[in-house]
Every structure is written in structure tokens, then in C-alpha cells.
Protein backbone atom coordinates (compact mmCIF):
# COMPACT_ATOMS: atom_id res chain seq x y z
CA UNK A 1 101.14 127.49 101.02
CA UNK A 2 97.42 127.98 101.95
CA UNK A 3 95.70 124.80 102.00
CA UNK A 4 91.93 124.31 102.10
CA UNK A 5 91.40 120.77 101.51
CA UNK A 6 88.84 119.41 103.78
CA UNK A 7 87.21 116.35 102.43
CA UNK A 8 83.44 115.98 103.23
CA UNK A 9 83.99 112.60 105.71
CA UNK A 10 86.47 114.30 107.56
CA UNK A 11 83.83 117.15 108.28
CA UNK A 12 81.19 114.08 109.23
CA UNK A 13 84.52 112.83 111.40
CA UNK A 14 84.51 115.72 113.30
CA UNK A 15 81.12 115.77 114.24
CA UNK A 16 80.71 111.75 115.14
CA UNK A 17 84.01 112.78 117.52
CA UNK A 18 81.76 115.61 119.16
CA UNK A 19 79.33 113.15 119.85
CA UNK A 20 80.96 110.56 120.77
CA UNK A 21 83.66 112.22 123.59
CA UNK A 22 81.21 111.91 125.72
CA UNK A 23 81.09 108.16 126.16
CA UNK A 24 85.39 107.74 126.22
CA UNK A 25 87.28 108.19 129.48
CA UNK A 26 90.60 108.92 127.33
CA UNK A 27 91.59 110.54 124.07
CA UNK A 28 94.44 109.73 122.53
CA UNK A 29 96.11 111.21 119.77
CA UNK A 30 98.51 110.04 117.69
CA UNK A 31 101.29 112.28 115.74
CA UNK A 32 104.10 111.87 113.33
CA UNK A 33 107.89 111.15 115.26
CA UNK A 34 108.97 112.82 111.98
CA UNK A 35 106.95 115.79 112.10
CA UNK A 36 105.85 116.21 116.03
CA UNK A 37 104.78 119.69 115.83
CA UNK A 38 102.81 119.44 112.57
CA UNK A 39 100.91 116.66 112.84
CA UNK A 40 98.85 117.41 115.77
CA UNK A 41 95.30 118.66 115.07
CA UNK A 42 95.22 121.94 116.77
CA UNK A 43 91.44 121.68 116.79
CA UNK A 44 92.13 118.53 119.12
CA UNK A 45 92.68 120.91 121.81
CA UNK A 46 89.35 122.30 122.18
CA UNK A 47 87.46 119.34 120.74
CA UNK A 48 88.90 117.30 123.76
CA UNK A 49 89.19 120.31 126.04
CA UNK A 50 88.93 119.09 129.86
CA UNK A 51 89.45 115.37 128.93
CA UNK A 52 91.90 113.10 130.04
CA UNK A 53 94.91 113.38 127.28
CA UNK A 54 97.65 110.92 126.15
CA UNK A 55 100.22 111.67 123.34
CA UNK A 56 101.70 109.04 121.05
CA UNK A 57 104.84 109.82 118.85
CA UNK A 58 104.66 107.16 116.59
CA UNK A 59 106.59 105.78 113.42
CA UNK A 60 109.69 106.32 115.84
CA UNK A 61 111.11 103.87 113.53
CA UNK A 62 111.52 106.07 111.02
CA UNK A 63 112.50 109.16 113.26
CA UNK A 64 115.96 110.22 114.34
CA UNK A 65 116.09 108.69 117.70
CA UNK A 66 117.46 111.68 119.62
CA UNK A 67 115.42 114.18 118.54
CA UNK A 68 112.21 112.00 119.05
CA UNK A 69 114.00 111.47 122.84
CA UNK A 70 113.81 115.77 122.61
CA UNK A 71 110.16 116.04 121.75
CA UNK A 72 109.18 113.24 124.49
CA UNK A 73 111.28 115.57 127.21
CA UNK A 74 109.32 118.21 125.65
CA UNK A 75 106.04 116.88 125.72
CA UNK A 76 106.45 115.43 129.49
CA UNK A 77 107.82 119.02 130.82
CA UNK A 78 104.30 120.16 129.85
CA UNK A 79 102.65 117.47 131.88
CA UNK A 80 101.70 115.23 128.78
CA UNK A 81 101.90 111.58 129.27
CA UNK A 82 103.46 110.65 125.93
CA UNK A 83 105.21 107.70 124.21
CA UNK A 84 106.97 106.81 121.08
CA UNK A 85 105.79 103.82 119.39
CA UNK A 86 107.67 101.59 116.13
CA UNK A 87 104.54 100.57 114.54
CA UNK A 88 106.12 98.33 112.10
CA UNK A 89 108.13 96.24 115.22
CA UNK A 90 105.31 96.17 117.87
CA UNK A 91 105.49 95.25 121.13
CA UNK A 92 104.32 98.39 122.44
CA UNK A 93 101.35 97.37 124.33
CA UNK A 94 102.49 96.83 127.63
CA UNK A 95 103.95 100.77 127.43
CA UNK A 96 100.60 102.04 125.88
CA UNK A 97 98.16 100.00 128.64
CA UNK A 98 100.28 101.74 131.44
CA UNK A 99 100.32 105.02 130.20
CA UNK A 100 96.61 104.34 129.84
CA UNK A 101 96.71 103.76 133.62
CA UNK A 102 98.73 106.65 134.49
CA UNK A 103 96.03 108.94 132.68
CA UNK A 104 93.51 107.14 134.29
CA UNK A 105 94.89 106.96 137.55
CA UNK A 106 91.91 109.00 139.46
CA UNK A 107 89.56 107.19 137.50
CA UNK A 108 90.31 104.20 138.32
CA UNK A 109 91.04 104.88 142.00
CA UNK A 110 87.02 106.40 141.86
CA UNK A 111 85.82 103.34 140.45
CA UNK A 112 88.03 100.97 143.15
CA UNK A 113 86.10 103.19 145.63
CA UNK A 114 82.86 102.75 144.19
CA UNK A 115 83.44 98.58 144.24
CA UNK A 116 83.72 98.88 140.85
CA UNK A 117 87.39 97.66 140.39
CA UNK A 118 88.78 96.25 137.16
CA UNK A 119 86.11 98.43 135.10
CA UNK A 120 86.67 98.69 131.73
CA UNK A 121 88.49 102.01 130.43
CA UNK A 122 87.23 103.63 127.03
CA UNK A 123 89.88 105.15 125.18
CA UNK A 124 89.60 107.24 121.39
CA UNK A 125 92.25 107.01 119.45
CA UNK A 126 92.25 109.79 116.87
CA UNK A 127 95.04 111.17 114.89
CA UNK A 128 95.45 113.36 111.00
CA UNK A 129 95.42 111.11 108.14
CA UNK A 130 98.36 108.98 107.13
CA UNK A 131 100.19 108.97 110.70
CA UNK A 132 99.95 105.35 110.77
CA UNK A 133 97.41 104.93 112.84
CA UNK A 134 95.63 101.32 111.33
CA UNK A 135 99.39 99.93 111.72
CA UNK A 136 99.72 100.83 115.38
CA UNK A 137 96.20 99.27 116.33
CA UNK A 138 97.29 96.31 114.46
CA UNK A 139 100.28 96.08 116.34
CA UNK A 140 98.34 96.54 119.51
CA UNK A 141 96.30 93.92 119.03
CA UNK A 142 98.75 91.41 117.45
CA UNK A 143 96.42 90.87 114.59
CA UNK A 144 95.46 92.82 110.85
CA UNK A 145 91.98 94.19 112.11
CA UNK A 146 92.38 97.45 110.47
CA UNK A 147 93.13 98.81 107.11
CA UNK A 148 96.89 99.90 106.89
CA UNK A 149 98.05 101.88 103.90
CA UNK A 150 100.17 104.50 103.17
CA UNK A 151 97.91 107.15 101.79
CA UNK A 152 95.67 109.31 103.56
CA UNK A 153 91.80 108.78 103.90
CA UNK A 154 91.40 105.18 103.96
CA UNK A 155 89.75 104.72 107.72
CA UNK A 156 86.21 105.95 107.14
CA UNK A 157 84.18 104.53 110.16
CA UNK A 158 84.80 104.02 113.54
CA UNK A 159 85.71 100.65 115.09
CA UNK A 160 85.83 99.32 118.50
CA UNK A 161 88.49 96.97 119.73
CA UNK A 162 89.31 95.18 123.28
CA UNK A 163 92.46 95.35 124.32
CA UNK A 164 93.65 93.19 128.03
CA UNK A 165 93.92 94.59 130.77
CA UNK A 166 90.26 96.27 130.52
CA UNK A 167 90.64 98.32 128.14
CA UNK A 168 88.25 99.60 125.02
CA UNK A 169 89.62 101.41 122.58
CA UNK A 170 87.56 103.55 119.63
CA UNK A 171 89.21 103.83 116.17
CA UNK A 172 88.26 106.73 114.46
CA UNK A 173 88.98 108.12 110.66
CA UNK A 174 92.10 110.62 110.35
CA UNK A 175 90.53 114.29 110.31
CA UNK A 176 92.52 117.04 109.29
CA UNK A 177 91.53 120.70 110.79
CA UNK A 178 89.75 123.12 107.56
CA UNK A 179 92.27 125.17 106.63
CA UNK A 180 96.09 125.06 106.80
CA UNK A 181 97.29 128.91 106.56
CA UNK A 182 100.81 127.98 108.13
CA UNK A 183 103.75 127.39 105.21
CA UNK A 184 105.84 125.63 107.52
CA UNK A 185 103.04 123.30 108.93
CA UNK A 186 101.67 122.49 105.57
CA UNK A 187 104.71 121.19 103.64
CA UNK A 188 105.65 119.07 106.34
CA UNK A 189 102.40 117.37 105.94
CA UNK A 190 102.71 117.37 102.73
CA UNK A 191 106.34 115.50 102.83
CA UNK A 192 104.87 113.17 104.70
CA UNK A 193 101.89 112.38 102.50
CA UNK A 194 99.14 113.49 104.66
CA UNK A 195 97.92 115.89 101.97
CA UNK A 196 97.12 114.00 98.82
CA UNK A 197 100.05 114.69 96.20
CA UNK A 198 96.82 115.05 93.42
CA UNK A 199 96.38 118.78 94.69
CA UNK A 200 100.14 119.08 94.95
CA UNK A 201 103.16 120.62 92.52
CA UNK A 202 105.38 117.22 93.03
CA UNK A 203 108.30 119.02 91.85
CA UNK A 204 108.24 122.43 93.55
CA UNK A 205 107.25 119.85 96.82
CA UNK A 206 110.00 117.80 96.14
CA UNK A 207 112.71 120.95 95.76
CA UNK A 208 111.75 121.87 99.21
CA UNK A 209 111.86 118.67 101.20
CA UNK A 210 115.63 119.13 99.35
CA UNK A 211 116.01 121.97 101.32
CA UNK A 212 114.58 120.50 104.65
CA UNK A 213 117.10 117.58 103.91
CA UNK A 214 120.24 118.81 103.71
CA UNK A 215 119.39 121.08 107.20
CA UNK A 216 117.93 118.04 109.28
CA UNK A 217 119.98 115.19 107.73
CA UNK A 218 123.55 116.04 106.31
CA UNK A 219 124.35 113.32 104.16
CA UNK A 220 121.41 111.25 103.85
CA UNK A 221 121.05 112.51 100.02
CA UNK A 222 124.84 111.47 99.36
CA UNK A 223 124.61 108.01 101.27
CA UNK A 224 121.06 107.19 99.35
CA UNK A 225 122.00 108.26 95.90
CA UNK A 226 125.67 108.37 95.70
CA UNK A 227 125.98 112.50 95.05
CA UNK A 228 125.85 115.41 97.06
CA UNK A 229 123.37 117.55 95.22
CA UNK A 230 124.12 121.42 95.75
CA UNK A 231 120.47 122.16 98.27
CA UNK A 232 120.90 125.49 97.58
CA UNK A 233 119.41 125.57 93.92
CA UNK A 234 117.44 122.74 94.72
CA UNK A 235 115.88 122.32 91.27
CA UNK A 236 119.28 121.60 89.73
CA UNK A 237 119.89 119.43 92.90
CA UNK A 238 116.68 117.65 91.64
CA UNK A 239 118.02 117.56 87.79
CA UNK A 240 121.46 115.96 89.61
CA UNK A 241 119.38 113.10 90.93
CA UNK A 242 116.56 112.50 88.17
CA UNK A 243 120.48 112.02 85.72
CA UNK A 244 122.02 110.13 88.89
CA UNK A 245 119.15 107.33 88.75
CA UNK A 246 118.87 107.23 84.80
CA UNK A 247 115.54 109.30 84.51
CA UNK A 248 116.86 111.25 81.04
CA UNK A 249 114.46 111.71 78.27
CA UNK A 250 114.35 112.68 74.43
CA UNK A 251 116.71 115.34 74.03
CA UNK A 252 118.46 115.25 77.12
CA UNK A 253 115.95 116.37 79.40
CA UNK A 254 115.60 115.02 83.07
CA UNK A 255 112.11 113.50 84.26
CA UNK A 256 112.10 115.93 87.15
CA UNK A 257 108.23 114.60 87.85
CA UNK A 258 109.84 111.14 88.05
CA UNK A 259 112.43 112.05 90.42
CA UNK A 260 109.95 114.11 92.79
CA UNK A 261 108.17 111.17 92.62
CA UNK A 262 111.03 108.74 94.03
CA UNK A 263 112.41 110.93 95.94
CA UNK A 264 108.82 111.96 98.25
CA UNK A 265 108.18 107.85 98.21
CA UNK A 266 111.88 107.24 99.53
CA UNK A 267 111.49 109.86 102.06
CA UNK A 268 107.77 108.42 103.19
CA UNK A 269 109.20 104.74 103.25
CA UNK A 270 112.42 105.71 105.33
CA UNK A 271 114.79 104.73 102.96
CA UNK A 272 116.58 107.96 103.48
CA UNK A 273 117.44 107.34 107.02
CA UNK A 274 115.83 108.07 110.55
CA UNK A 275 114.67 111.55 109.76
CA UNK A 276 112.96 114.29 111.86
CA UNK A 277 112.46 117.57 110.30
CA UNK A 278 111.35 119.10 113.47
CA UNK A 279 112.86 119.81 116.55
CA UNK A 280 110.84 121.69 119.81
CA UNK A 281 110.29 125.18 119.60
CA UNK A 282 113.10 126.08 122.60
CA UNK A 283 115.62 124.42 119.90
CA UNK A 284 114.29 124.89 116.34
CA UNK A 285 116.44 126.50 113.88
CA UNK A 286 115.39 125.44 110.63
């Protein structure tokens, strides 16, 4: 699955984040709980490179709750700071500010030194499209300020907000790197819905997050829909559910389109369960 969608704005993102490093203390980058591995820009690394660093796992909410504790034990035994956020409950800000602090902490001890205590920190939040970030700056400042929704592309400037505490924070559009040669990297984007589904075969996309299912949540199919669809030949597992939820045609025929469909929206909206398809690299089997 060789991807080479790059959308001119996210090209124009990449450069205004060049430019602009140089006037942020932190950078902070947000990935998918679901999809911990995949959804970090491995551009960020030398974009940012020598700059203070802090990791954010969020939609948590929708992630299975042990293996996000996993990829935060993983993160932290590679001296990240990191943190899972629920973007959709909130009340994450007093974990963010002092995890702000911790990657600040010389900073801030420089600037006490200098008489210069209580100065404000800049921060850059920056993340791939569609990780939620919009929702999680709304959440951290307890108000709709940005524009949430759940399709990738829709942040197209950057924003500055004040947070308490003396903190700045820049919000920046979601910039994906050029070129996605890894298979496994790219349909887990993909099942997410940071890749637009236009450039997409639904159905062949929707056979494999089948796959994915039945290894990183046994039973969530069976619970949702009320069958246990045979994963192995996963487009007759996808005929099972298009007859399961009534999607039958003239002559028989299932609306397999119509069931990719529900099935990649139901899986994006977390009405499958708390799902991770990841797990760290020590562990990962799938």
C-alpha cells in the first residue's frame, strides 16, 4: 500500500513549522491511543530535532486501556514525557500544564535565575490529520475555539491560545509526511480516517481492518453485530455483516460498499469497543 498523497497546505504546513520552531520553547505532538506507532510523523523527529519534546496519546477513550498503559511505559522507558488524554471527557489540563513543566523544567529554572520568573512558556502543538487534535484544545481550554471534525484536513492556519498557568500554546494544521511506503503504517491510518477514504478501495480497506479485528479485539464483531464472521475470508465475513444489518439488493446481492462503509464509521466512532491495533514493538505480534 504505497501512498503518495500529500496535499499542497500540508507542504505550506511544513514549511510555516520550520519557521516558526524557532519562536516555541516546546513541541508537542499528538498521536492516535489507537494507533501509537503509526500516527507519529516520523519527519517530526528531525523537524524538531534538539527541541524540548512532549508526547500525547490521545483519544484514550476510545483505546483499550491496558495497552495504551503499555505504550505510555514504553514511551517513558525512552525518556519521553508522555500522557494519555480522553478528549471527549476533558479535564486533562492540570496533567498537560505539568508535563509542560516537567519539559520545561531547565527553562524555567534559567528564567527564575534571570528574575524572570512566571515567564510565559510557548508550546506547538502539532500532530497528522484527524488525531483529534481541535477536540483536545477545546477541551483544554473549556471552550469550542477550534474546528473539531472527524475528517482529516480541516485546521488550515495556525492559532494561538493562552492557557493558565503561563502558558502559550500554537495550533497548527495536521501534516502528514510525503510518502507512506510502509503497508502496515498506512492502513492503520487509513482505519482510522487519516487518509481520505476518496483515494481509498472501501471494501478491500474494510476486509482488512476485519482481519486486524478479530487479532486485537476477539469478540468485538460478535458483541456489535450479533455474528461471528469467519476473519479468515474476510470478504465473505463482510457479505455476513452487509446480510446481518439488512444491506441486500436486487437479486440477492449484498451492498458490500455499504457495509465497508458502516463498518470503517463504527470503528472511527468507537462503537466497536476500546480498540488498539497496536501494541510496542518488544510485544507486537500482529
Amino acid at each position: 500500500m504505497s501512498i503518495n498523497w500529500y496535499p499542497g497546505h500540508m507542504a505550506r504546513t511544513r514549511r510555516l513549522m520550520l519557521e516558526d520552531l524557532k519562536n516555541v520553547d516546546v513541541v508537542c505532538e499528538l498521536a492516535d491511543a489507537r494507533i501509537p506507532r503509526s500516527s507519529r510523523n516520523p519527519d517530526l523527529d528531525r523537524l524538531a530535532q534538539g527541541r524540548r519534546r512532549l508526547l500525547v496519546l490521545n483519544r484514550a477513550d476510545q483505546a483499550d486501556p491496558d495497552k495504551t498503559a503499555q505504550w505510555l511505559d514504553f514511551y517513558r522507558a525512552r525518556g519521553l514525557t508522555v500522557l494519555a488524554t480522553d478528549s471527549q471527557k476533558g479535564g486533562f489540563l492540570p496533567a498537560f500544564t505539568a508535563a509542560a513543566r516537567t519539559v520545561c523544567a531547565d527553562l524555567i529554572r534559567r528564567n527564575e535565575e534571570k528574575g524572570q520568573a512566571g515567564k510565559t512558556i510557548r508550546l506547538m502543538i502539532v500532530g497528522i490529520p484527524n488525531v483529534g487534535k481541535s477536540s483536545f484544545i477545546n477541551r483544554l481550554l473549556g471552550r469550542k475555539s477550534a474546528v473539531a471534525e472527524d475528517r482529516p484536513g480541516v485546521t488550515r492556519k495556525k492559532q494561538w491560545y493562552t492557557l493558565p498557568g503561563g502558558f502559550d500554546f500554537m495550533d497548527t494544521p495536521g501534516m502528514l509526511w510525503p510518502k507512506i511506503d510502509d503497508d502496515e503504517t498506512g492502513y492503520c491510518l487509513a482505519f482510522t480516517g487519516t487518509i481520505r477514504d476518496e483515494i481509498l478501495d472501501l471494501e478491500d480497506l474494510a476486509c482488512r481492518l476485519l482481519v486486524r479485528l478479530e487479532r486485537a479485539a476477539p469478540g468485538a464483531l460478535e458483541k456489535r453485530y450479533g455474528i461471528a464472521p469467519d476473519a479468515s475470508e474476510p470478504y465473505e465475513a463482510l457479505c455476513a455483516l452487509g446480510r446481518r444489518r439488512g444491506f441486500v439488493v436486487s437479486g440477492g446481492d449484498i451492498d458490500t460498499e455499504r457495509m465497508a462503509r458502516v463498518l470503517l464509521d463504527e470503528f472511527r466512532g468507537g462503537r466497536l469497543g476500546r480498540i488498539t491495533l497496536e501494541l510496542p514493538p518488544v510485544q507486537e505480534n500482529v
